[in-house]
Protein backbone atom coordinates (compact mmCIF):
# COMPACT_ATOMS: atom_id res chain seq x y z
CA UNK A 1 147.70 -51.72 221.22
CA UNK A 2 151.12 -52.60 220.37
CA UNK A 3 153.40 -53.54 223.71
CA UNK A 4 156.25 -51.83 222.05
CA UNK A 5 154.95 -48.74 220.27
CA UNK A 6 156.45 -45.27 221.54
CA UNK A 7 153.78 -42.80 220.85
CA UNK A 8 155.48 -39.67 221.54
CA UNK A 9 158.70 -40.88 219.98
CA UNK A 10 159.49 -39.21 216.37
CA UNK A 11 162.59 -40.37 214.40
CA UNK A 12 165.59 -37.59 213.72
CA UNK A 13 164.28 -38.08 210.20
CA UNK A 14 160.84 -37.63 210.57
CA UNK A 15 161.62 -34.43 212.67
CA UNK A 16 164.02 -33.17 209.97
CA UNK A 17 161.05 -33.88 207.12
CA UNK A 18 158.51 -31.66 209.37
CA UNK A 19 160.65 -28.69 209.45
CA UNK A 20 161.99 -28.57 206.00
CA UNK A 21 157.91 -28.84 205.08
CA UNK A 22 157.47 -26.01 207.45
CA UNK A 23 160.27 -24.28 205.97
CA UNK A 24 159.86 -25.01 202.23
CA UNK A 25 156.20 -25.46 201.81
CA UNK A 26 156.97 -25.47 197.94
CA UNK A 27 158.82 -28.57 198.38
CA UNK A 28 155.67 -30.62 197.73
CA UNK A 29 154.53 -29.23 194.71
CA UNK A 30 158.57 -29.16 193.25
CA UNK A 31 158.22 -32.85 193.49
CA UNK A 32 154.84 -33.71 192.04
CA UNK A 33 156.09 -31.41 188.91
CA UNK A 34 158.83 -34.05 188.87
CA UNK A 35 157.30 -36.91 189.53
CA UNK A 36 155.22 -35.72 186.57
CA UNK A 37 157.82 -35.73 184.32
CA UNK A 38 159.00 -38.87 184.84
CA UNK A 39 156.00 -41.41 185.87
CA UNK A 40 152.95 -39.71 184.97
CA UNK A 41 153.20 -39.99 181.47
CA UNK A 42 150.85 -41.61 179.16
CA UNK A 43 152.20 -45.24 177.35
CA UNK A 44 153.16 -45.43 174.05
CA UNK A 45 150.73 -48.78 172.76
CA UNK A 46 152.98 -49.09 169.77
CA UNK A 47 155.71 -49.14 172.20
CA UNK A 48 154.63 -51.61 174.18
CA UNK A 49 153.34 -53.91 171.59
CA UNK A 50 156.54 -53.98 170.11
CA UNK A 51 158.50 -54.83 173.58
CA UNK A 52 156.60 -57.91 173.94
CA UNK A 53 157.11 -58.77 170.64
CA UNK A 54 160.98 -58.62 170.71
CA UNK A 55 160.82 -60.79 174.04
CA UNK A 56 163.04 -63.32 174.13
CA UNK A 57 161.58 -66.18 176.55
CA UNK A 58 164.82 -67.65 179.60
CA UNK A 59 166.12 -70.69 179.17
CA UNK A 60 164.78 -73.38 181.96
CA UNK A 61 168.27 -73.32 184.29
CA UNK A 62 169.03 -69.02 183.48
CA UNK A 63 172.90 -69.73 184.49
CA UNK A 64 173.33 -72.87 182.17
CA UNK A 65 175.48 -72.48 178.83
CA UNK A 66 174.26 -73.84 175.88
CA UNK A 67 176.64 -76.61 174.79
């Protein structure tokens, strides 16, 4: 066992996470909708092909000029 674990100890956070769970329990599904929006999304190939196409590869030393 850990010498310094508190097991009885929860955070202000972690307390204030629990009870707006236990007060909103549509919280959860709210945020997988918008989670889906955003991340969950299927990638364009063409997309991506083209990306690494239009990469341009770093110089050796990234802060020096070119003289």
């Amino acid at each position: 066992m850990f010498p310094f674990a508190r097991p009885h100890y929860t955070s202000d956070t972690t307390q204030f996470l629990n009870q707006l769970k236990t007060e909103r329990p549509e919280l959860e599904a709210q945020q997988r909708q918008g989670r889906a929006l955003l991340w969950d999304t299927g990638m364009d190939a063409q997309f991506h092909a083209n990306a690494k196409a239009a990469r341009v590869p770093q110089q050796p030393y990234v802060y020096q000029t070119k003289a």
